[in-house]
PDB file of N, CA and C in Angstrom:
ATOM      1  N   UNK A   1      22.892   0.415 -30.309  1.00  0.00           N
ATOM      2  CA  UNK A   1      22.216   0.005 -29.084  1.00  0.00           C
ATOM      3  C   UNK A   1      20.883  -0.637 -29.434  1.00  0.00           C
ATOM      4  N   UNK A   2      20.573  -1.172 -29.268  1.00  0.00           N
ATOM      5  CA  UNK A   2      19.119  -2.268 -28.955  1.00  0.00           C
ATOM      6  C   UNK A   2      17.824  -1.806 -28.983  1.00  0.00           C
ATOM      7  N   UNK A   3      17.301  -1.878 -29.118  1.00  0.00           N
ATOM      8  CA  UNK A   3      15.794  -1.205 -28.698  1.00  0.00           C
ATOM      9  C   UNK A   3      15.027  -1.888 -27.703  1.00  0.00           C
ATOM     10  N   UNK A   4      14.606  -1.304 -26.713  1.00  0.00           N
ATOM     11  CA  UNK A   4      14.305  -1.924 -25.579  1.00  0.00           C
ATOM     12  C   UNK A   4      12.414  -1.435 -25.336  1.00  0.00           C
ATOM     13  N   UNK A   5      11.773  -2.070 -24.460  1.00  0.00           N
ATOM     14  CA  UNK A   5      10.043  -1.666 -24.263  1.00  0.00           C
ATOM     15  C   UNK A   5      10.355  -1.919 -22.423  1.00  0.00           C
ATOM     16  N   UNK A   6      10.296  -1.062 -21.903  1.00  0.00           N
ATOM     17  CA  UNK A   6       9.573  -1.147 -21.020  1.00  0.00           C
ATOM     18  C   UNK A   6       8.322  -1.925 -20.446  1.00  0.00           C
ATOM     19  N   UNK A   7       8.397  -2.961 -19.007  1.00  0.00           N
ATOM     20  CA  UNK A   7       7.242  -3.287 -18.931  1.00  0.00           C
ATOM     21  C   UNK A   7       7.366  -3.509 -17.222  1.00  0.00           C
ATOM     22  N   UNK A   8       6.039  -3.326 -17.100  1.00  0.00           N
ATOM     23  CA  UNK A   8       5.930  -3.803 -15.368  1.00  0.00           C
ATOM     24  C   UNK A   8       5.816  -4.808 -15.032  1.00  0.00           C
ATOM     25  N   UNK A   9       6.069  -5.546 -14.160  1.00  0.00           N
ATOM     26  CA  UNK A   9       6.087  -6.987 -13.214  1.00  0.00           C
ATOM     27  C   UNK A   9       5.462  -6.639 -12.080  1.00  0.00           C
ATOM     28  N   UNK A  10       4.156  -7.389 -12.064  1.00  0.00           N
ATOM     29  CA  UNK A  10       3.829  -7.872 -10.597  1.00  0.00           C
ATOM     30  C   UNK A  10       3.698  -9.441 -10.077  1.00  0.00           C
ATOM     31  N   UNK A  11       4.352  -9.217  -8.915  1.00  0.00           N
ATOM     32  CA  UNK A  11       4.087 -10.247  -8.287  1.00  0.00           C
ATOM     33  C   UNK A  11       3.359 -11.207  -7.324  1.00  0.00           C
ATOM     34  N   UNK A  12       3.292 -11.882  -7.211  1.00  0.00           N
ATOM     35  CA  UNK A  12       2.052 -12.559  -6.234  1.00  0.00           C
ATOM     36  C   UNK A  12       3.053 -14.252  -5.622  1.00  0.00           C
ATOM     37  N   UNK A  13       2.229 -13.804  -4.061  1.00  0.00           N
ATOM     38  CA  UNK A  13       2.737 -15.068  -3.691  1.00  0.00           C
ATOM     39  C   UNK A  13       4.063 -15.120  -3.408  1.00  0.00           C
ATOM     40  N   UNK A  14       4.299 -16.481  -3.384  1.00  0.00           N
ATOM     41  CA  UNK A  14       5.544 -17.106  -3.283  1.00  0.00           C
ATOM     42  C   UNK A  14       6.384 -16.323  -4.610  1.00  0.00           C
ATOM     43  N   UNK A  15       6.323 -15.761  -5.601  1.00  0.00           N
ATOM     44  CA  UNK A  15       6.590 -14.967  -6.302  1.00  0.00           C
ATOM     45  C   UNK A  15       7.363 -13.399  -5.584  1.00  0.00           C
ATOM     46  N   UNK A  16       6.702 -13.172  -4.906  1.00  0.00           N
ATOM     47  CA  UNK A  16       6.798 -11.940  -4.484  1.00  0.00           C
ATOM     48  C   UNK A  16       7.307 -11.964  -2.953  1.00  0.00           C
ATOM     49  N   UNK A  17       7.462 -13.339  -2.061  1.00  0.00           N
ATOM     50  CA  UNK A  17       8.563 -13.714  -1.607  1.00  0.00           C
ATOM     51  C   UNK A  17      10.194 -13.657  -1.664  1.00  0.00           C
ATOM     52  N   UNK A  18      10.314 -13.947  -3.562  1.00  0.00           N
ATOM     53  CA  UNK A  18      11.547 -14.396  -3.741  1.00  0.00           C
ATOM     54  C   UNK A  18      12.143 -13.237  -4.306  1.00  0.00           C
ATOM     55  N   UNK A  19      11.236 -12.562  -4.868  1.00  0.00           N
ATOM     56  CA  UNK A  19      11.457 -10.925  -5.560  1.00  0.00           C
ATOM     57  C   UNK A  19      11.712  -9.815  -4.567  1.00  0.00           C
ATOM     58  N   UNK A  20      10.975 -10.242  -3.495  1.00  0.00           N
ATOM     59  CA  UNK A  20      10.799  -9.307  -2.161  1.00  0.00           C
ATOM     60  C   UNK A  20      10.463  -7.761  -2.319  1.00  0.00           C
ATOM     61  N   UNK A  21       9.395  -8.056  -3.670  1.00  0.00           N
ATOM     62  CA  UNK A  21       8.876  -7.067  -3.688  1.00  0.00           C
ATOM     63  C   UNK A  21       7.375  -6.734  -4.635  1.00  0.00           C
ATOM     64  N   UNK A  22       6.965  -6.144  -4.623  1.00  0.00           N
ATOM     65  CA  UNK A  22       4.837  -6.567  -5.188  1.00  0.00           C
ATOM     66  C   UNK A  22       4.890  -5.757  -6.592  1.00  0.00           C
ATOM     67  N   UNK A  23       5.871  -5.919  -7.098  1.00  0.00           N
ATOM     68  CA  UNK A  23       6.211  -4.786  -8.346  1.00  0.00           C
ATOM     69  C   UNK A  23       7.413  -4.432  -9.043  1.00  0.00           C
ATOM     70  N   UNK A  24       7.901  -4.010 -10.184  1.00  0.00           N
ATOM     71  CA  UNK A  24       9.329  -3.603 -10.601  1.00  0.00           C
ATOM     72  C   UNK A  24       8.818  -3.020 -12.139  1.00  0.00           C
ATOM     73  N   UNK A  25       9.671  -2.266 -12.581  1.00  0.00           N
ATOM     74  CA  UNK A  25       9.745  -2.189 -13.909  1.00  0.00           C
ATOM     75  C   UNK A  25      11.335  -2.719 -14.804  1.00  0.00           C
ATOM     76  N   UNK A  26      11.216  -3.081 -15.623  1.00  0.00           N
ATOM     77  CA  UNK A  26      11.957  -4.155 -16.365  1.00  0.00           C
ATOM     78  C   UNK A  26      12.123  -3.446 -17.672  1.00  0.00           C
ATOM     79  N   UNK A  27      13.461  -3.240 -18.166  1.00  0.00           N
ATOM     80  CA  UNK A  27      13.257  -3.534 -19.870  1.00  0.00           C
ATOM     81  C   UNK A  27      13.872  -4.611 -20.621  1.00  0.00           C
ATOM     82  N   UNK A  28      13.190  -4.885 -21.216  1.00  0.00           N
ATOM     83  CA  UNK A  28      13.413  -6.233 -22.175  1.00  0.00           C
ATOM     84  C   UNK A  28      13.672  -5.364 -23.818  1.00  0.00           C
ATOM     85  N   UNK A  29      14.006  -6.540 -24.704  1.00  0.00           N
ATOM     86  CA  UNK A  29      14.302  -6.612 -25.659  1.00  0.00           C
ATOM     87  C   UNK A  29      12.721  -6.217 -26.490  1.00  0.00           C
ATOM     88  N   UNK A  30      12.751  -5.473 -27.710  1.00  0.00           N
ATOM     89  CA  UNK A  30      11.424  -5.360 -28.240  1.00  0.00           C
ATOM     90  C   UNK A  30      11.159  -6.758 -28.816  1.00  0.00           C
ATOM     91  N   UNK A  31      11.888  -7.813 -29.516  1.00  0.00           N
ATOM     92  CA  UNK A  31      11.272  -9.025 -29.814  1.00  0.00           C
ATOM     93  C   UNK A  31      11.485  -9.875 -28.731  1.00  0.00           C
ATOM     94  N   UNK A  32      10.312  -9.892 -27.795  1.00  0.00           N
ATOM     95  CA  UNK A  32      10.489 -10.765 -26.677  1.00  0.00           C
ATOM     96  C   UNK A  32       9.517 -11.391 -26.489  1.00  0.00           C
ATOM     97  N   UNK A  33       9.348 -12.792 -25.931  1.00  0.00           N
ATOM     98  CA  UNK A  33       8.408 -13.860 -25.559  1.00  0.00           C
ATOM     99  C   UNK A  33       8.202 -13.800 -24.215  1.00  0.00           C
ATOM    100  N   UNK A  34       6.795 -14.398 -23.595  1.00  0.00           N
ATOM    101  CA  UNK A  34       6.707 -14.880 -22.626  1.00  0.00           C
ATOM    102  C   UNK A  34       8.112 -15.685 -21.986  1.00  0.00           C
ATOM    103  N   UNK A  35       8.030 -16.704 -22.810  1.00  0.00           N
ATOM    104  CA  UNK A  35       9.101 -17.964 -22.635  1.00  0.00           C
ATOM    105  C   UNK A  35      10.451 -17.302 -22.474  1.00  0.00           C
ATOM    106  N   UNK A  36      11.342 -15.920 -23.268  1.00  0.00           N
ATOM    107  CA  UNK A  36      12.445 -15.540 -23.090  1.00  0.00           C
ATOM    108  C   UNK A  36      12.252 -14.716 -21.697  1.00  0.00           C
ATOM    109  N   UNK A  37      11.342 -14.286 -21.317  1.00  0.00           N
ATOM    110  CA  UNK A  37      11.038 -13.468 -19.830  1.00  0.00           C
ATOM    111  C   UNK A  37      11.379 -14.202 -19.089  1.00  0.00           C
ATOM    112  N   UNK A  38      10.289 -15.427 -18.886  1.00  0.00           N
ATOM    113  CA  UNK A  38      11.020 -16.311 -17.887  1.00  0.00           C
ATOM    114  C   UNK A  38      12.419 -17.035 -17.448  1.00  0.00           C
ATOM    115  N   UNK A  39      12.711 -17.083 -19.128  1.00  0.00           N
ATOM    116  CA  UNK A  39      14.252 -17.359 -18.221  1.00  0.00           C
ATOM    117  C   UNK A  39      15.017 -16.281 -17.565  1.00  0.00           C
ATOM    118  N   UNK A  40      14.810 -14.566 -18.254  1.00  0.00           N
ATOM    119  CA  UNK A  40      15.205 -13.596 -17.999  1.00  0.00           C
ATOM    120  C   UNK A  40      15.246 -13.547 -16.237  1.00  0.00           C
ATOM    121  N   UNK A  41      13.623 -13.805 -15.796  1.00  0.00           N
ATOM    122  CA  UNK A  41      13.267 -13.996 -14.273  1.00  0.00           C
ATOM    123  C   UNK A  41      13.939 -15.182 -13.802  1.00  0.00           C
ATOM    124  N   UNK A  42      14.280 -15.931 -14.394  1.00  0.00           N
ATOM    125  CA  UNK A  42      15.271 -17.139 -13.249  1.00  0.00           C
ATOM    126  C   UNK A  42      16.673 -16.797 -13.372  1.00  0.00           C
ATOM    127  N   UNK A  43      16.865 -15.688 -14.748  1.00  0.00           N
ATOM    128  CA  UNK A  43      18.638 -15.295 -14.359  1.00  0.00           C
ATOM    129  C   UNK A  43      18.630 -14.202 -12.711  1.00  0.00           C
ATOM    130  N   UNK A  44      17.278 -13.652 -12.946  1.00  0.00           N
ATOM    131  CA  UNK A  44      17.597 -12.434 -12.309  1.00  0.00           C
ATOM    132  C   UNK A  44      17.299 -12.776 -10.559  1.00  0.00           C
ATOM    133  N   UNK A  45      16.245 -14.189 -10.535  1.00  0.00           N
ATOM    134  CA  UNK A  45      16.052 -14.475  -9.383  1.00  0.00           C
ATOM    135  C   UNK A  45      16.018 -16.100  -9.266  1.00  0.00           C
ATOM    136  N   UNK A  46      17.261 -16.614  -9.357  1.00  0.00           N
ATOM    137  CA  UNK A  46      17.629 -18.261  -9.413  1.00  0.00           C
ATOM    138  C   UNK A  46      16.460 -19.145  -8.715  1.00  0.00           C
ATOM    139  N   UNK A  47      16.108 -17.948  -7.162  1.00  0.00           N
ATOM    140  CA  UNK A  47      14.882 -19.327  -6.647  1.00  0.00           C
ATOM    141  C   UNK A  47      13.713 -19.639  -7.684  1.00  0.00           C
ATOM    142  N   UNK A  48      13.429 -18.632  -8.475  1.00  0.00           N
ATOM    143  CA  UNK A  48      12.320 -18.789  -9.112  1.00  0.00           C
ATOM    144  C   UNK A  48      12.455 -20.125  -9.724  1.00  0.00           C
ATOM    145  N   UNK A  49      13.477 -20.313 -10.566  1.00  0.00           N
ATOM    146  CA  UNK A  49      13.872 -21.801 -11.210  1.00  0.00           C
ATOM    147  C   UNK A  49      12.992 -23.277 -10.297  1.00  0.00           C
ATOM    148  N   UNK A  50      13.088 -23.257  -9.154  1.00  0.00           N
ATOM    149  CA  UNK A  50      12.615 -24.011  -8.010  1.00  0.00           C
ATOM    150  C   UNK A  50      11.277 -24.500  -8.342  1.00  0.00           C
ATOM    151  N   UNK A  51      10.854 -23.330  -8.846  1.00  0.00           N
ATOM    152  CA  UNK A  51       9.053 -23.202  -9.240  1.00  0.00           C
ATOM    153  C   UNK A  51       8.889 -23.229 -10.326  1.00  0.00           C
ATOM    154  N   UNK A  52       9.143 -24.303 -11.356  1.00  0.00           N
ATOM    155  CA  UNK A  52       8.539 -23.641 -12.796  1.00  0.00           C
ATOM    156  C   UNK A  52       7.011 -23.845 -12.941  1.00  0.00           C
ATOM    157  N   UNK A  53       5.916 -23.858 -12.000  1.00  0.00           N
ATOM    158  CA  UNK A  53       4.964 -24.189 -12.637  1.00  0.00           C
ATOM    159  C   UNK A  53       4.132 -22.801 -12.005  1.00  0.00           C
ATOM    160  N   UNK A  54       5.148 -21.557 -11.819  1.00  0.00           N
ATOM    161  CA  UNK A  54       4.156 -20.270 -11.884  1.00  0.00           C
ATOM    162  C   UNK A  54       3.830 -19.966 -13.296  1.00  0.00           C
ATOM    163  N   UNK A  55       2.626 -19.397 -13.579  1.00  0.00           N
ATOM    164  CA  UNK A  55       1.945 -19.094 -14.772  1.00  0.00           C
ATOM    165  C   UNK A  55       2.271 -17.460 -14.877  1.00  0.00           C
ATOM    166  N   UNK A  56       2.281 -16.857 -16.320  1.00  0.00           N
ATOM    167  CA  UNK A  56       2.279 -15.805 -16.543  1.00  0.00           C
ATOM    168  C   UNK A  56       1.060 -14.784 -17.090  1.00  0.00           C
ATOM    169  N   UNK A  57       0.916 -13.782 -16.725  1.00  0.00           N
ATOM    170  CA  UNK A  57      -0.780 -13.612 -16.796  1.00  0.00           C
ATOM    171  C   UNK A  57       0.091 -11.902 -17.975  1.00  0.00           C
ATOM    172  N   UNK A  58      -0.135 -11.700 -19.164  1.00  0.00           N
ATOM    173  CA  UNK A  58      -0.014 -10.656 -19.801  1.00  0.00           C
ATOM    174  C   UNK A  58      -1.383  -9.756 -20.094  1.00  0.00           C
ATOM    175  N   UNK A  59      -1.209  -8.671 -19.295  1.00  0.00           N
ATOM    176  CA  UNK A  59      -2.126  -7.426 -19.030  1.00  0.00           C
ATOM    177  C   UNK A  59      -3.207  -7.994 -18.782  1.00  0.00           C
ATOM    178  N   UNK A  60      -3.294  -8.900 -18.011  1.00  0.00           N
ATOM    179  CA  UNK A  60      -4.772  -9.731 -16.957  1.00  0.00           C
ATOM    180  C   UNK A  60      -5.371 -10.839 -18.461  1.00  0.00           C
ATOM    181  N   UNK A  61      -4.320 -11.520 -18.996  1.00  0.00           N
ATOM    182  CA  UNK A  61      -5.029 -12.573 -19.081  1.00  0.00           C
ATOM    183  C   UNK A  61      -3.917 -13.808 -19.540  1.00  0.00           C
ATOM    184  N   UNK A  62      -3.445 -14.961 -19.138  1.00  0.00           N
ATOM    185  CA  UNK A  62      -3.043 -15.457 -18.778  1.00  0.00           C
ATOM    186  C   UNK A  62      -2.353 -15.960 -20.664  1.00  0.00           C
ATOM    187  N   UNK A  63      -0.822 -16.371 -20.293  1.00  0.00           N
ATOM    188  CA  UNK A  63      -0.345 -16.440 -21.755  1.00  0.00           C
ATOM    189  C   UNK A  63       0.789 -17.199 -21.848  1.00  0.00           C
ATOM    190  N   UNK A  64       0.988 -17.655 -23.237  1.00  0.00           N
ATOM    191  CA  UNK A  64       2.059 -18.931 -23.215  1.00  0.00           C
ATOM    192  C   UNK A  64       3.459 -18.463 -23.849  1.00  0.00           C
ATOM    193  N   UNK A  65       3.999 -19.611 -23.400  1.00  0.00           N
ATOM    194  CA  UNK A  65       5.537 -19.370 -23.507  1.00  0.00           C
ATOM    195  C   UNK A  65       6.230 -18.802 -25.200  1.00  0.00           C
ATOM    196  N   UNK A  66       5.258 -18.454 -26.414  1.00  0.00           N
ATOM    197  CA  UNK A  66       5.476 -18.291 -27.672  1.00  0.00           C
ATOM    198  C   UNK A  66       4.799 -16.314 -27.359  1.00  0.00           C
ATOM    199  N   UNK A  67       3.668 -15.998 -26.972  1.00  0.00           N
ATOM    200  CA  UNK A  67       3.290 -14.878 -26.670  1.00  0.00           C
ATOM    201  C   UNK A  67       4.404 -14.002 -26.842  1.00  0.00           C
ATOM    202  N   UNK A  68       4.155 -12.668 -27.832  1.00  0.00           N
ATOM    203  CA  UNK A  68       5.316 -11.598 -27.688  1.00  0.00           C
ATOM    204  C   UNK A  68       4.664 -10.660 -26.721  1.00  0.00           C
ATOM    205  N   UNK A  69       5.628 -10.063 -26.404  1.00  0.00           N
ATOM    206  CA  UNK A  69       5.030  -9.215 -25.081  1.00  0.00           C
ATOM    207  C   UNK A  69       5.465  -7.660 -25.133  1.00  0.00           C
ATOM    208  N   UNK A  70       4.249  -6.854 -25.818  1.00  0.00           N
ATOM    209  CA  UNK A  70       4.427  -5.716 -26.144  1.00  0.00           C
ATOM    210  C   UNK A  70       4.929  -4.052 -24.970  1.00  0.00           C
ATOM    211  N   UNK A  71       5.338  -2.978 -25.832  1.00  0.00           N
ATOM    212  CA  UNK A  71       6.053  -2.019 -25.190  1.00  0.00           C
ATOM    213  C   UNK A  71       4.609  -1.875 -24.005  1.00  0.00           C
ATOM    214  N   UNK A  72       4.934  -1.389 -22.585  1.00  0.00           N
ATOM    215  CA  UNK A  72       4.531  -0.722 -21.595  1.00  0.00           C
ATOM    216  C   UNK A  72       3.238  -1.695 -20.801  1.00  0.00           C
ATOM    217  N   UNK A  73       3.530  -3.116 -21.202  1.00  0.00           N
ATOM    218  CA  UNK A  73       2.898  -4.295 -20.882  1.00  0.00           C
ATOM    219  C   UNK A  73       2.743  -5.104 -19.281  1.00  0.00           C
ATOM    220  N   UNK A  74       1.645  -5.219 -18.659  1.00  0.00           N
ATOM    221  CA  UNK A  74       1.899  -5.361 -17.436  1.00  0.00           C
ATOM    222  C   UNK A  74       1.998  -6.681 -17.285  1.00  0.00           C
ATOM    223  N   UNK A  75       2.846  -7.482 -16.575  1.00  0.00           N
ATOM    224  CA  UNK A  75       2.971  -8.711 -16.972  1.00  0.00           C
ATOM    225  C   UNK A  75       2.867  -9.649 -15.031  1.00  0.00           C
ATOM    226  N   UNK A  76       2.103 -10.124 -14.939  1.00  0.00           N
ATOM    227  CA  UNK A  76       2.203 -10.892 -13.458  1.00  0.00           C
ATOM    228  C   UNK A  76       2.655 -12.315 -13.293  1.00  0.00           C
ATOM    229  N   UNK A  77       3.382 -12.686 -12.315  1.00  0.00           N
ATOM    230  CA  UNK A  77       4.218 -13.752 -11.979  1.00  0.00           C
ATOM    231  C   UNK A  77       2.672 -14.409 -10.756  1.00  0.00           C
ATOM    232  N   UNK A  78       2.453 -15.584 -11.279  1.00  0.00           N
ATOM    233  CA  UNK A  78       1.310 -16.223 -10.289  1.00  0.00           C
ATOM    234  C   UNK A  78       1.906 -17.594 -10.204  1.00  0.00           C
ATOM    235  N   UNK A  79       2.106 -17.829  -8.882  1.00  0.00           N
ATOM    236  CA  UNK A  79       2.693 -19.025  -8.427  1.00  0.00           C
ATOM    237  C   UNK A  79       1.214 -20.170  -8.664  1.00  0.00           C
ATOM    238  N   UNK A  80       1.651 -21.286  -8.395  1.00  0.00           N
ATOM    239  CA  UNK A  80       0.210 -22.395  -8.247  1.00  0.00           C
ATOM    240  C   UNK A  80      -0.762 -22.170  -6.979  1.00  0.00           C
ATOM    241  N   UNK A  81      -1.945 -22.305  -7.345  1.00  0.00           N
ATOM    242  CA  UNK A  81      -2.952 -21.379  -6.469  1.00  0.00           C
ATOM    243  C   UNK A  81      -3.812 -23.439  -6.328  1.00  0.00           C
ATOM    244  N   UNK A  82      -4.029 -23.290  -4.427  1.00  0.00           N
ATOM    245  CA  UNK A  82      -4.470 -24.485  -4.218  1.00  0.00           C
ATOM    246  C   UNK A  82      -5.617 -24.025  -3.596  1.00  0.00           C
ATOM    247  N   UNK A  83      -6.912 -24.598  -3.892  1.00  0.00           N
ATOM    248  CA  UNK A  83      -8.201 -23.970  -3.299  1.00  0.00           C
ATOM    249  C   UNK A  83      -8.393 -25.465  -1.967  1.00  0.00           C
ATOM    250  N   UNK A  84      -9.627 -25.165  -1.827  1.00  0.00           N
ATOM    251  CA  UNK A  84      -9.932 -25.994  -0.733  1.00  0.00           C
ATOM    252  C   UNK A  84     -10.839 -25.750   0.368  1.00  0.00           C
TER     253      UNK A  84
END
């Protein structure tokens, strides 16, 4: 069997629209990327695909698609934020 890490998802936004919900816990694979999450999140929620230009923020600070993403890691889904 695999070895798996635990991690939390929050969501925001139009994010948390499509999730229909402000939170989850997830386990992933222990060698895992930003970049393999996200596709993980468009298997698990197809609208997300719609949006690829939400950013991923790992344990409050914002991170790229190569980033490994360690055991018990809080990870947030932030859609595009328009000021004004």
């Amino acid at each position: 069997m695999e070895n798996l890490n635990q991690i939390t998802v929050l969501c925001f936004g139009k994010a948390r629209e499509i999730t229909q919900t402000k939170s989850f816990s997830l386990a992933i694979p222990v060698e895992f990327t930003v970049g393999e999450l996200r596709l993980m999140l468009c298997e698990l929620y197809p609208a997300l695909n719609n949006d690829l230009a939400y950013a991923i923020a790992l344990n409050q600070q914002y991170a790229h698609n190569e980033t490994m993403i360690a055991a018990n890691a809080e990870v947030a889904v932030i859609p595009p934020v328009s000021g004004g």
